[in-house]
Protein backbone atom coordinates (compact mmCIF):
# COMPACT_ATOMS: atom_id res chain seq x y z
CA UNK A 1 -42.84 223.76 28.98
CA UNK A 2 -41.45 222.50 25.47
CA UNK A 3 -43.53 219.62 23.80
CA UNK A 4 -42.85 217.65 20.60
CA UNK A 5 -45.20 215.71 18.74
CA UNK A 6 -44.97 213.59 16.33
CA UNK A 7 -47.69 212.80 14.04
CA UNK A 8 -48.75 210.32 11.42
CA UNK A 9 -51.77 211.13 9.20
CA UNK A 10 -53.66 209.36 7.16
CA UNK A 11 -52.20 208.09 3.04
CA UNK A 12 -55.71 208.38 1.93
CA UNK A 13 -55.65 212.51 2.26
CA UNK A 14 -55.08 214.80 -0.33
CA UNK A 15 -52.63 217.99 -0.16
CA UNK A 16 -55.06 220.39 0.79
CA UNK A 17 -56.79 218.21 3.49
CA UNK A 18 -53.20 217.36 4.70
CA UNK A 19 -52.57 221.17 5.25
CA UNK A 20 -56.09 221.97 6.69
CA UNK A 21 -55.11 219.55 9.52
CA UNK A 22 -51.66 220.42 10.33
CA UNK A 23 -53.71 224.42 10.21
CA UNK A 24 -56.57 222.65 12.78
CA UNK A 25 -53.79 221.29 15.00
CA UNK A 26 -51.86 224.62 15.14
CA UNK A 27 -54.75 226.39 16.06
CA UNK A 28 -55.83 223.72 18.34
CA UNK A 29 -52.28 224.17 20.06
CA UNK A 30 -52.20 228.09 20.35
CA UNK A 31 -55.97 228.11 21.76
CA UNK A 32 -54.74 225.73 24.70
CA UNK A 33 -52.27 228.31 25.82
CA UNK A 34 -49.22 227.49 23.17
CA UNK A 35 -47.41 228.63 20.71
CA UNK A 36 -46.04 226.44 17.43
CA UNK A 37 -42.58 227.45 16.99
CA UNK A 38 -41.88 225.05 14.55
CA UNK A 39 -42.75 222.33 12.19
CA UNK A 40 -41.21 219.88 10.01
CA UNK A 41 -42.69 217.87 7.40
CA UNK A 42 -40.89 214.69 6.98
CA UNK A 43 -42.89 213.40 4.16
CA UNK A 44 -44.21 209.59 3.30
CA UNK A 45 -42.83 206.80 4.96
CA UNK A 46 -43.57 203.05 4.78
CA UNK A 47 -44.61 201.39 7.89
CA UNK A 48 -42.96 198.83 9.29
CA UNK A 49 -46.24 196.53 9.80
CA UNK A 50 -49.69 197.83 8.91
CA UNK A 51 -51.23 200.12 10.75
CA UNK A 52 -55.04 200.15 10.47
CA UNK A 53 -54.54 198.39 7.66
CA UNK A 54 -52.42 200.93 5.84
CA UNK A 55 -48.63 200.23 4.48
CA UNK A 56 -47.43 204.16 4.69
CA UNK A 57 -48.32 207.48 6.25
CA UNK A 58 -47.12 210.93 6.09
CA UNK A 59 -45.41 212.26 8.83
CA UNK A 60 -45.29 215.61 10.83
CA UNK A 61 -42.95 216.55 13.56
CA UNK A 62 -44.35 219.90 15.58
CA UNK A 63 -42.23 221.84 18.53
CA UNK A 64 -44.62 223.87 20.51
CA UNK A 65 -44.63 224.82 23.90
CA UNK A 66 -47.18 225.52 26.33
CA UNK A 67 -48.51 224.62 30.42
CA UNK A 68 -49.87 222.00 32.28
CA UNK A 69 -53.68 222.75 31.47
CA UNK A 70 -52.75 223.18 28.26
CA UNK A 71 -51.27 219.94 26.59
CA UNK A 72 -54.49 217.94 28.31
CA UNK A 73 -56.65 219.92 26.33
CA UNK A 74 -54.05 219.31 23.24
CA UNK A 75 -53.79 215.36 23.94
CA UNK A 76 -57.84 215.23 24.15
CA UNK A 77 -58.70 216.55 20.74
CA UNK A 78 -56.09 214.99 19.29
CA UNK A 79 -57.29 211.29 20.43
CA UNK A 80 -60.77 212.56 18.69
CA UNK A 81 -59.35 213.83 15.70
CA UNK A 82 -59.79 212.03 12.06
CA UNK A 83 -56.93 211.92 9.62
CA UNK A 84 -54.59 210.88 12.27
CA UNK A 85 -53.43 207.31 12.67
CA UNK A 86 -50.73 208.04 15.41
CA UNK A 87 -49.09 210.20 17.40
CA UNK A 88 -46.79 211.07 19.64
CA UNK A 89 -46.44 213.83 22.25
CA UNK A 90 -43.46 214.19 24.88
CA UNK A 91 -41.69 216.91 26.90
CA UNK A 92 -39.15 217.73 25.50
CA UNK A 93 -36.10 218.54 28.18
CA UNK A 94 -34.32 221.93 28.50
CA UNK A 95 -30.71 222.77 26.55
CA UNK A 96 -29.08 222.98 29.97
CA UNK A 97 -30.15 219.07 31.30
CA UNK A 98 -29.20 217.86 28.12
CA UNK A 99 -25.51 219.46 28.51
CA UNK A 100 -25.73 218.84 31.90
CA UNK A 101 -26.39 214.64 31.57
CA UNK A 102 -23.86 214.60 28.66
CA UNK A 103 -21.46 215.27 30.67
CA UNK A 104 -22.17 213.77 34.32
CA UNK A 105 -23.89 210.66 32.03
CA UNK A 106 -27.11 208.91 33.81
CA UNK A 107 -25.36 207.50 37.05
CA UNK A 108 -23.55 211.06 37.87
CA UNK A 109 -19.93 212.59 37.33
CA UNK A 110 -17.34 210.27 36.55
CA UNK A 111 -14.47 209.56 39.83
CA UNK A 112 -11.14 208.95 38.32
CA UNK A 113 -8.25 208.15 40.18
């Protein structure tokens, strides 16, 4: 299954700390069964009330995929894991439900007369 998760890490770590974590979380994603197949940096952003009493983070978006047993072990460490304020982790849906609701939209295919 396809996950994305979204992360916001600390403003208080420098470059090199920043990267060792996103490296930690990659690894801690591929040995729970996954594989990273990509990641975006987004960059600093300002926050739209404080969070742990910080005004910005940097955020991380990360598309990986792996099973069931897998992203439990993934969501675990990351609850533990310092240098992250936030995060987010969802399934993301498969290319053919998307096209599939797009058309039919959420109540089904449209009737017309």
């Amino acid at each position: 299954m396809d996950y994305e998760l979204t992360l916001i890490l600390e403003p208080d770590l420098t470059t090199d700390a920043q990267k060792k974590l996103i490296t930690k979380i990659k690894k801690l994603v591929e040995d729970n069964k996954g594989k990273v197949e990509k990641t975006d940096d987004w960059g600093k952003k300002d926050f739209a009330y404080p969070i742990a009493k910080k005004n910005f983070g940097y955020y991380l978006l990360m598309t990986f995929s792996t099973d069931g047993e897998g992203i439990i072990g993934v969501d675990k460490k990351l609850k533990s894991e310092e240098g992250i304020l936030r995060y987010l982790l969802i399934k993301r849906e498969p290319a053919s439900a998307k096209a599939t609701a797009g058309k039919e939209g959420k109540h089904g295919a449209k009737v017309t007369k």
